[in-house]
PDB file of N, CA and C in Angstrom:
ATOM      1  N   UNK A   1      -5.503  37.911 -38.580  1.00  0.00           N
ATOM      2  CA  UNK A   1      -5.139  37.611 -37.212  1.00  0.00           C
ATOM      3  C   UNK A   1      -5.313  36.110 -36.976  1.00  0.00           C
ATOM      4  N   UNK A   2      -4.149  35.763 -36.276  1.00  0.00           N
ATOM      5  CA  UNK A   2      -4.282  34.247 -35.787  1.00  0.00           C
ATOM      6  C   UNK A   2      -4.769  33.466 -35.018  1.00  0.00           C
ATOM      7  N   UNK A   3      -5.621  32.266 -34.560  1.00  0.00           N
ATOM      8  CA  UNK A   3      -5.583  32.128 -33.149  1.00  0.00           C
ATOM      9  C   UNK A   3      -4.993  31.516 -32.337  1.00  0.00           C
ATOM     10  N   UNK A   4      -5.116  32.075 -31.022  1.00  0.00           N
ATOM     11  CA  UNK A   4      -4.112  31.851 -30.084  1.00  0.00           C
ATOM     12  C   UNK A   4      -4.147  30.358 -29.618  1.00  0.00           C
ATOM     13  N   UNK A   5      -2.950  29.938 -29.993  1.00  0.00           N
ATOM     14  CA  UNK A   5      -2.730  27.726 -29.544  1.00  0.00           C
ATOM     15  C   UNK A   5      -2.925  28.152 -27.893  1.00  0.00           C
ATOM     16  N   UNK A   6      -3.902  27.143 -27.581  1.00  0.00           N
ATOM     17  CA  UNK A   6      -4.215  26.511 -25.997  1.00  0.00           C
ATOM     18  C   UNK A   6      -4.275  25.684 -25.999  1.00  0.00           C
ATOM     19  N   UNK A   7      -3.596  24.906 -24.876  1.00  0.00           N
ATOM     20  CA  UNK A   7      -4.088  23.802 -24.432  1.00  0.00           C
ATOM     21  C   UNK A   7      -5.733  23.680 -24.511  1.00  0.00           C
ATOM     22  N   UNK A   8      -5.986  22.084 -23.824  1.00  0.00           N
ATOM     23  CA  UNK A   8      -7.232  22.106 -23.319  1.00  0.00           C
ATOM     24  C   UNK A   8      -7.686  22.613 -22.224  1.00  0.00           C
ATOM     25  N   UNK A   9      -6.165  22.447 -21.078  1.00  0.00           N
ATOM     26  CA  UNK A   9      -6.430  22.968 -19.972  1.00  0.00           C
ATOM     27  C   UNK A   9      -6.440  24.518 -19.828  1.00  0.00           C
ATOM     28  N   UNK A  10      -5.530  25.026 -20.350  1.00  0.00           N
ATOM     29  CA  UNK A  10      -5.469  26.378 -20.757  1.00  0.00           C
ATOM     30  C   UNK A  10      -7.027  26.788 -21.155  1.00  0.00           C
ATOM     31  N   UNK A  11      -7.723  26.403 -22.308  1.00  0.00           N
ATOM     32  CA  UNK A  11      -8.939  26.763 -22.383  1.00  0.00           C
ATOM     33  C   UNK A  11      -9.637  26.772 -21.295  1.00  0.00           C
ATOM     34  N   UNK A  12      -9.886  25.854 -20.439  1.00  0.00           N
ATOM     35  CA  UNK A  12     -10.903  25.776 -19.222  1.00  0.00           C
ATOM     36  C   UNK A  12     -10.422  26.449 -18.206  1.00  0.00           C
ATOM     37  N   UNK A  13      -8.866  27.027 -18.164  1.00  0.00           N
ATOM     38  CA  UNK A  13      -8.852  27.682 -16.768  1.00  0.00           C
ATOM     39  C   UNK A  13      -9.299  29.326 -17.045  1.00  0.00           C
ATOM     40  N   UNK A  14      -8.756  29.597 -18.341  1.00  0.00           N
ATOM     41  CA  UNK A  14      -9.829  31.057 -18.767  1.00  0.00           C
ATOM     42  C   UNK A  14     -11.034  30.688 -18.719  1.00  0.00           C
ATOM     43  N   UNK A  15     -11.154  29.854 -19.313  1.00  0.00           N
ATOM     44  CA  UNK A  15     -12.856  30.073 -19.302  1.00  0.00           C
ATOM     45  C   UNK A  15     -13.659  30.065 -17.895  1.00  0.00           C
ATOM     46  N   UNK A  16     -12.990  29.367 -17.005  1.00  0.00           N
ATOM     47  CA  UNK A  16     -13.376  29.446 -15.272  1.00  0.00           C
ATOM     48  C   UNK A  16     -12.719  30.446 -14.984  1.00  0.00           C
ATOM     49  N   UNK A  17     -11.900  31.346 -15.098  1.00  0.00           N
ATOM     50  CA  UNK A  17     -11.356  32.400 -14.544  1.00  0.00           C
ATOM     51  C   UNK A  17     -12.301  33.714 -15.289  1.00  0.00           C
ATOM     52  N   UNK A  18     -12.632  33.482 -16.246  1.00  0.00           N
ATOM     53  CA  UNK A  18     -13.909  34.353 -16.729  1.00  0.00           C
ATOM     54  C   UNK A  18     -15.366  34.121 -16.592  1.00  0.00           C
ATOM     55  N   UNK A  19     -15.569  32.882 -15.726  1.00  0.00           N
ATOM     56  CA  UNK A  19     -16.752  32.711 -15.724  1.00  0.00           C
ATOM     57  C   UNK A  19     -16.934  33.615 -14.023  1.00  0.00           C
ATOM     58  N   UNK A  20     -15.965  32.626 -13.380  1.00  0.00           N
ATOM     59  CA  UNK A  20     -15.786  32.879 -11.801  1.00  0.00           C
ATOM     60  C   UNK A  20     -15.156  34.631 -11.458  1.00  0.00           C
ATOM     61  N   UNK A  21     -14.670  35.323 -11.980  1.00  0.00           N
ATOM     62  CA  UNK A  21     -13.991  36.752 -12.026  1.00  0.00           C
ATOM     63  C   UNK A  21     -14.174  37.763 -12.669  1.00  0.00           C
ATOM     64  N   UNK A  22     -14.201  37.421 -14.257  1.00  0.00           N
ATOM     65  CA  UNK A  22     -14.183  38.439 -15.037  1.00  0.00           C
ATOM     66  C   UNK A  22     -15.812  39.121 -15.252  1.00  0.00           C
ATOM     67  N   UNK A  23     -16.436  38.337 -15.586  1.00  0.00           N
ATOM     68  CA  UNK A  23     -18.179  38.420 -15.447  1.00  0.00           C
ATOM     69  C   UNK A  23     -18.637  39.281 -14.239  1.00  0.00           C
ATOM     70  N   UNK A  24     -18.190  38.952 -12.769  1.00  0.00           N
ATOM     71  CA  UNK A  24     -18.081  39.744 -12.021  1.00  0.00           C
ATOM     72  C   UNK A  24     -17.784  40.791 -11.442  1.00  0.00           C
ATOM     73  N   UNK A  25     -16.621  40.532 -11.883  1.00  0.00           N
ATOM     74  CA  UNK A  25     -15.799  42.004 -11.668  1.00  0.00           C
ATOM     75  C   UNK A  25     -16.489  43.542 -12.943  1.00  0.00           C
ATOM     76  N   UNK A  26     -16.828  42.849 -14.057  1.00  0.00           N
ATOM     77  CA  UNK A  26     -17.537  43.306 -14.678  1.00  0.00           C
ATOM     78  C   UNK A  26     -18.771  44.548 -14.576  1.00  0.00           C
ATOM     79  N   UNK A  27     -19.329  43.322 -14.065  1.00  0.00           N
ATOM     80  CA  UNK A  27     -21.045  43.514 -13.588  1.00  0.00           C
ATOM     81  C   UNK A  27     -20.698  44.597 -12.644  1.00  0.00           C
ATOM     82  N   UNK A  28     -19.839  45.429 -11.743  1.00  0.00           N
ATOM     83  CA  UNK A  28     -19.704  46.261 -11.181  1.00  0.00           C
ATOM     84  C   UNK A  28     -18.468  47.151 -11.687  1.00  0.00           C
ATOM     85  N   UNK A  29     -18.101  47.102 -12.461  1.00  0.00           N
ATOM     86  CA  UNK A  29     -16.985  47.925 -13.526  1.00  0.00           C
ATOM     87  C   UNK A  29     -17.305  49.047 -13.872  1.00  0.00           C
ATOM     88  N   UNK A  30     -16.809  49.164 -15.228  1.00  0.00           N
ATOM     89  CA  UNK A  30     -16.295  49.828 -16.161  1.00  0.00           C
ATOM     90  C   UNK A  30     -16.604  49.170 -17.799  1.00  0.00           C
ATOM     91  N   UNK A  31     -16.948  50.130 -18.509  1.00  0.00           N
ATOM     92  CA  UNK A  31     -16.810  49.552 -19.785  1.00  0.00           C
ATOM     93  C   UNK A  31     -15.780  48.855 -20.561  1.00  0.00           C
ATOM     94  N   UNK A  32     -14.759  48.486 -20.384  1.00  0.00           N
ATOM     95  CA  UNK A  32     -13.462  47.572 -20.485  1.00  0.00           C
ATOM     96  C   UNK A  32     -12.317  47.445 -19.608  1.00  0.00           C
ATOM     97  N   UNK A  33     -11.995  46.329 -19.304  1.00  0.00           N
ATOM     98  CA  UNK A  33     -10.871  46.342 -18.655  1.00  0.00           C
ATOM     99  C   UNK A  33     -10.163  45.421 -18.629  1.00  0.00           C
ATOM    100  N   UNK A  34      -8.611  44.971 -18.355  1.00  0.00           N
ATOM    101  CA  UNK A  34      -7.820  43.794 -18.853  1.00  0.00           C
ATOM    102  C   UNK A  34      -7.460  43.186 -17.129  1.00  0.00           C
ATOM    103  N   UNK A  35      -7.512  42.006 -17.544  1.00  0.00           N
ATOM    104  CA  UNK A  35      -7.482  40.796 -16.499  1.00  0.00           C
ATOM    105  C   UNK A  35      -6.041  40.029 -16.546  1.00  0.00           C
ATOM    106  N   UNK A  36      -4.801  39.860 -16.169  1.00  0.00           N
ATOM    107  CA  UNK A  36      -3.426  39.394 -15.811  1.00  0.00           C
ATOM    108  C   UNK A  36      -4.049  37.729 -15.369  1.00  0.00           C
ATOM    109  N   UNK A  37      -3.751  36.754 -16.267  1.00  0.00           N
ATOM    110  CA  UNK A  37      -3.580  35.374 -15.784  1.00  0.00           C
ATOM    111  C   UNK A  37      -2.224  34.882 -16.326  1.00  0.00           C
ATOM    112  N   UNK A  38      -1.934  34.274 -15.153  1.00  0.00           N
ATOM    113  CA  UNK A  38      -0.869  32.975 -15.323  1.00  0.00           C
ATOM    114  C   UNK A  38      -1.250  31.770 -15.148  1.00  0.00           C
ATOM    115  N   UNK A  39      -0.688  31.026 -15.812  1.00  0.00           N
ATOM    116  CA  UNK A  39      -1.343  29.943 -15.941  1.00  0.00           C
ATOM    117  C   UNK A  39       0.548  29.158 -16.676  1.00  0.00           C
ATOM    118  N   UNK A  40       0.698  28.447 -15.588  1.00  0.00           N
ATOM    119  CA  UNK A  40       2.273  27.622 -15.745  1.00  0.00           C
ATOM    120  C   UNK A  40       3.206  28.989 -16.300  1.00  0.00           C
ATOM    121  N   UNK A  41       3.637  28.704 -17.142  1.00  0.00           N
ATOM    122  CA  UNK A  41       4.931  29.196 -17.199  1.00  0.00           C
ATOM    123  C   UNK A  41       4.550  30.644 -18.806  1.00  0.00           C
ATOM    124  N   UNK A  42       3.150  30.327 -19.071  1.00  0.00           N
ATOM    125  CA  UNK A  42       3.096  31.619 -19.702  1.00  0.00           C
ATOM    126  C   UNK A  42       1.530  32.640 -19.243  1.00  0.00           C
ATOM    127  N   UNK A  43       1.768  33.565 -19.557  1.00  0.00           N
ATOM    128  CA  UNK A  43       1.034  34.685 -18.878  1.00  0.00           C
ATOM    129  C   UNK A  43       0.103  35.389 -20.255  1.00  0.00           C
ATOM    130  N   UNK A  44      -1.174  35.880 -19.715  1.00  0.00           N
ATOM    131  CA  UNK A  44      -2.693  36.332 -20.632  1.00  0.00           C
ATOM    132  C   UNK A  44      -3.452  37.306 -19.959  1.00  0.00           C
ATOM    133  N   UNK A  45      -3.652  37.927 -21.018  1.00  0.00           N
ATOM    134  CA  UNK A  45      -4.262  39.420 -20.888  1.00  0.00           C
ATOM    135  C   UNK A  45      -5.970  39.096 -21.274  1.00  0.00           C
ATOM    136  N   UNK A  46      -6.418  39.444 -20.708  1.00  0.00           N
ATOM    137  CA  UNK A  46      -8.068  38.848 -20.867  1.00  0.00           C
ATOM    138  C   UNK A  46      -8.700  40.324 -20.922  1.00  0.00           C
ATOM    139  N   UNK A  47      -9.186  40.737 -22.105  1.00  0.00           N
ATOM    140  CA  UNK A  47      -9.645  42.008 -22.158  1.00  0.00           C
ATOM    141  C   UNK A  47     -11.030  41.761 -22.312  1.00  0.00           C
ATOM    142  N   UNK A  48     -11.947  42.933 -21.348  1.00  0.00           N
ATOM    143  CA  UNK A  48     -13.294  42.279 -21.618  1.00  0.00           C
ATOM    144  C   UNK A  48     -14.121  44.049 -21.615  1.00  0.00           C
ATOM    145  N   UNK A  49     -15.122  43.989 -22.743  1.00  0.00           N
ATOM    146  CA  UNK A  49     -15.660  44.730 -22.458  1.00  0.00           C
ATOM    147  C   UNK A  49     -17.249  44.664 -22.999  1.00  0.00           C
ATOM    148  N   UNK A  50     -18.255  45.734 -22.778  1.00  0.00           N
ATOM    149  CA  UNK A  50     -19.471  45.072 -23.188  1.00  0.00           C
ATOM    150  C   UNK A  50     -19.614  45.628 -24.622  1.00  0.00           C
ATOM    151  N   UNK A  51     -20.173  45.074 -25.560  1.00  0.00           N
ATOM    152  CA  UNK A  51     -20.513  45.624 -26.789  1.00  0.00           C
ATOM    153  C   UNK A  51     -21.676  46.314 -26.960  1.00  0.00           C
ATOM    154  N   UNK A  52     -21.305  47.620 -27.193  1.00  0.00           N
ATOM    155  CA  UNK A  52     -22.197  48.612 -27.765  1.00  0.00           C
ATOM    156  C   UNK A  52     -23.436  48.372 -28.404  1.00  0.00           C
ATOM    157  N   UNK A  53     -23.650  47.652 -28.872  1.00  0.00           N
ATOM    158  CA  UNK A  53     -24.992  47.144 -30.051  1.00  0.00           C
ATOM    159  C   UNK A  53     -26.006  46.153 -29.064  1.00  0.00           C
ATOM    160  N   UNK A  54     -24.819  45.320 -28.043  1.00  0.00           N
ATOM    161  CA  UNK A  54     -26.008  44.327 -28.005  1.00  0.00           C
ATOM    162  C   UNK A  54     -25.893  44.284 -26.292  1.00  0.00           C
ATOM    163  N   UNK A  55     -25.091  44.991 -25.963  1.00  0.00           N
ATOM    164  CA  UNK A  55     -24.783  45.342 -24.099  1.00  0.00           C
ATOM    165  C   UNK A  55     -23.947  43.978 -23.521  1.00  0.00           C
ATOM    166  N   UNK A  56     -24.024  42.888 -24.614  1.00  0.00           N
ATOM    167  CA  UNK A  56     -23.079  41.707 -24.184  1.00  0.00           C
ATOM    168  C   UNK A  56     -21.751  41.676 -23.623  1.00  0.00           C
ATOM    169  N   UNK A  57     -21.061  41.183 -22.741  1.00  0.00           N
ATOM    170  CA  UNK A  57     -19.943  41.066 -22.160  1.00  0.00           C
ATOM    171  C   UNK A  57     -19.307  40.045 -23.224  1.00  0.00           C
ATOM    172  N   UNK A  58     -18.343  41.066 -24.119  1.00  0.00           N
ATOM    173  CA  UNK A  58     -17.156  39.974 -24.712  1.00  0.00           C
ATOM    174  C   UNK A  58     -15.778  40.091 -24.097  1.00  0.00           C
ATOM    175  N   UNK A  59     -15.136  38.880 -24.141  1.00  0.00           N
ATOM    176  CA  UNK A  59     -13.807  38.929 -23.751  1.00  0.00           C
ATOM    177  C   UNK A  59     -13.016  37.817 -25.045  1.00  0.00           C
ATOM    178  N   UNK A  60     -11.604  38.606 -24.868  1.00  0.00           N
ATOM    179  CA  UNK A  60     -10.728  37.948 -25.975  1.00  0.00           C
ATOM    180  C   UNK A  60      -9.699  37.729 -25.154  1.00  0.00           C
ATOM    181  N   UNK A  61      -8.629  36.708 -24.799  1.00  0.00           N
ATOM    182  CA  UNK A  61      -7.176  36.371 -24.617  1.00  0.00           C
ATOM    183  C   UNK A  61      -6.026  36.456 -25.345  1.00  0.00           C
ATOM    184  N   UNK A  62      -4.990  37.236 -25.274  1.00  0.00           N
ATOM    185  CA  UNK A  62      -3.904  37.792 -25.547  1.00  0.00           C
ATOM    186  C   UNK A  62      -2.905  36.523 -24.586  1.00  0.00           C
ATOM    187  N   UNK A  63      -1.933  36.278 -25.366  1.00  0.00           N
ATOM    188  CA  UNK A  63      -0.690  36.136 -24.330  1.00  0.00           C
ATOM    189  C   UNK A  63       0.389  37.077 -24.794  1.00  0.00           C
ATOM    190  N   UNK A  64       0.685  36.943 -23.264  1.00  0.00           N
ATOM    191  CA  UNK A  64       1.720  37.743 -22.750  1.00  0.00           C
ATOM    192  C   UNK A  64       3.571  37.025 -23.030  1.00  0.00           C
ATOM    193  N   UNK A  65       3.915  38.523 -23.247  1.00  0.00           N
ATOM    194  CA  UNK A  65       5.818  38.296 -23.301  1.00  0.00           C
ATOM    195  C   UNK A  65       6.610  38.712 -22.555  1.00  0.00           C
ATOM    196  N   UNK A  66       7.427  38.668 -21.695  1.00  0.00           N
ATOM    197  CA  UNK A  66       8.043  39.182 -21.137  1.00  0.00           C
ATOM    198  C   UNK A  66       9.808  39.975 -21.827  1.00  0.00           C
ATOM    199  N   UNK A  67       9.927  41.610 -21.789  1.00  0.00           N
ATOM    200  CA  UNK A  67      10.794  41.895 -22.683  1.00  0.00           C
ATOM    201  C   UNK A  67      11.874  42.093 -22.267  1.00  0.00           C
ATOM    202  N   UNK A  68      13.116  42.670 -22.354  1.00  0.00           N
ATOM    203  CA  UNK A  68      14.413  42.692 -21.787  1.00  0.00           C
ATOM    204  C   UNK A  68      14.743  43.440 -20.736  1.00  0.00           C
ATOM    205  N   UNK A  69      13.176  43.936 -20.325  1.00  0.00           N
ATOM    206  CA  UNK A  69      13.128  45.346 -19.080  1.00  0.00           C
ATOM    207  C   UNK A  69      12.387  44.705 -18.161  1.00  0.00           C
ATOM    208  N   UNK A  70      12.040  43.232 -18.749  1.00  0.00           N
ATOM    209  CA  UNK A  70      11.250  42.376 -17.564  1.00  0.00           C
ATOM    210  C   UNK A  70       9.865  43.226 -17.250  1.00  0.00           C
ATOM    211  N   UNK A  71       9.361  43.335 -18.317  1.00  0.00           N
ATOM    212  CA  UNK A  71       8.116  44.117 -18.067  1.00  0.00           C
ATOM    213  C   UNK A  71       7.337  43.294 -19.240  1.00  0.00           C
ATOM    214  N   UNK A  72       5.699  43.302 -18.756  1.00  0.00           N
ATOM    215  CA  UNK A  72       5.098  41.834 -19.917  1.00  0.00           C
ATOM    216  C   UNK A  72       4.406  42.694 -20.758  1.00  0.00           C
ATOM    217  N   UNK A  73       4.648  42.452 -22.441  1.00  0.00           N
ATOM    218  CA  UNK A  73       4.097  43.092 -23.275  1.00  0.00           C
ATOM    219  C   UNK A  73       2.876  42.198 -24.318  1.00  0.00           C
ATOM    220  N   UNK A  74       1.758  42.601 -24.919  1.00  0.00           N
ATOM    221  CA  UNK A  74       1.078  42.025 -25.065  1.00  0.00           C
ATOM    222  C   UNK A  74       0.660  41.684 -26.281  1.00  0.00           C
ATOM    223  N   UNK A  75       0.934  40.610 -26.829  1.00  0.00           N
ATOM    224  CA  UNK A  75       1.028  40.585 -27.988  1.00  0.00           C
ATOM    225  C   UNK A  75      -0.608  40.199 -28.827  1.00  0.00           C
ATOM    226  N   UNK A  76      -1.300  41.104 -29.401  1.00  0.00           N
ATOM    227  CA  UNK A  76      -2.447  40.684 -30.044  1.00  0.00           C
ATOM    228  C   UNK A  76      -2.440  40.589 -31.541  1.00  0.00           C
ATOM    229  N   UNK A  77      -1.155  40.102 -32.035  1.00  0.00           N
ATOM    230  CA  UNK A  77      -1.338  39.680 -33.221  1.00  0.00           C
ATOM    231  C   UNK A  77      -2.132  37.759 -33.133  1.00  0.00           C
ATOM    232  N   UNK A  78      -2.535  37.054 -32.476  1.00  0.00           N
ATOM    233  CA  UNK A  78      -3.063  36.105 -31.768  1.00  0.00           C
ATOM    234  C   UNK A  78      -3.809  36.679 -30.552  1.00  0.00           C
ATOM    235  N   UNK A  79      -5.589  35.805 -30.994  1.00  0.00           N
ATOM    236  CA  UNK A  79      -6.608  35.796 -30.027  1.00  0.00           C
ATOM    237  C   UNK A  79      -7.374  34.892 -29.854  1.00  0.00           C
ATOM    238  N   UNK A  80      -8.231  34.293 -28.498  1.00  0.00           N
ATOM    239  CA  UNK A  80      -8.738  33.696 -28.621  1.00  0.00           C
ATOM    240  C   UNK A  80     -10.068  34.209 -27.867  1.00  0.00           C
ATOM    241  N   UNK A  81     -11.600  33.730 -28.364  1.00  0.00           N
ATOM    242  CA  UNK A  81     -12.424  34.195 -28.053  1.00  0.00           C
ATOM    243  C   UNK A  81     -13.019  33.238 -26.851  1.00  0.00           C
ATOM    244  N   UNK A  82     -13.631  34.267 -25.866  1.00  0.00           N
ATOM    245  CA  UNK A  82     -14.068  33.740 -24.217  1.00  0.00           C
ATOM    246  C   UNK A  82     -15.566  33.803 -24.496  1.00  0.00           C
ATOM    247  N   UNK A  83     -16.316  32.757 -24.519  1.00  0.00           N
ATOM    248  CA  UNK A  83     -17.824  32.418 -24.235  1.00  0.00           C
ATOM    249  C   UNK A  83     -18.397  32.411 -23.249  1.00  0.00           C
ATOM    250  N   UNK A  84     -19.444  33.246 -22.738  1.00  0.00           N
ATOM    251  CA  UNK A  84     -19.617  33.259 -21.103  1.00  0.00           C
ATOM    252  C   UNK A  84     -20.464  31.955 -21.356  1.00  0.00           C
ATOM    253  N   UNK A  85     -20.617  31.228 -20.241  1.00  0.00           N
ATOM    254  CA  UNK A  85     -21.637  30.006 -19.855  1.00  0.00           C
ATOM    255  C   UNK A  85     -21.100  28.560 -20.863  1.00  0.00           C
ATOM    256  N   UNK A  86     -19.731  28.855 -21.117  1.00  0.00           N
ATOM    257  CA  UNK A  86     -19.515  27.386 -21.440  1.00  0.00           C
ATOM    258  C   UNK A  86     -18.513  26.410 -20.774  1.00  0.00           C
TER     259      UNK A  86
END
């Protein structure tokens, strides 16, 4: 598996959109769930859930495609990993 090309800015607006949302939304959740960002002109699936072993909140970024039914499909052959507190 590959990882997913970001910008710099791209990096910091997940990473503030997971620091500021996903962490939160979390903390009163569900054991996984996927997060819809846009960010300019392409779109990311932010899947986050806690890990079994160590109760940690991980999240990974997917981008998104849009297909000929105009519906966004998600491509995780490319990921990039979300660090809480950086």
């Amino acid at each position: 598996m590959e990882d997913l090309e970001l910008s710099e800015f791209e990096q910091g607006y997940l990473t503030a959109f997971y620091v500021t949302t996903v962490t939160k939304a979390m903390a009163n959740c569900c054991n996984e769930e996927y997060f819809g960002v846009h960010i300019g002109n392409r779109v990311f699936d932010l899947k986050a859930w806690a890990d079994e072993e160590t109760g940690n909140l991980v999240c990974v970024a997917y981008e998104c495609f849009e297909n000929e039914n105009s519906e966004w499909n998600t491509d995780t052959s490319r990921k990039w990993f979300l660090k809480e507190g950086v």
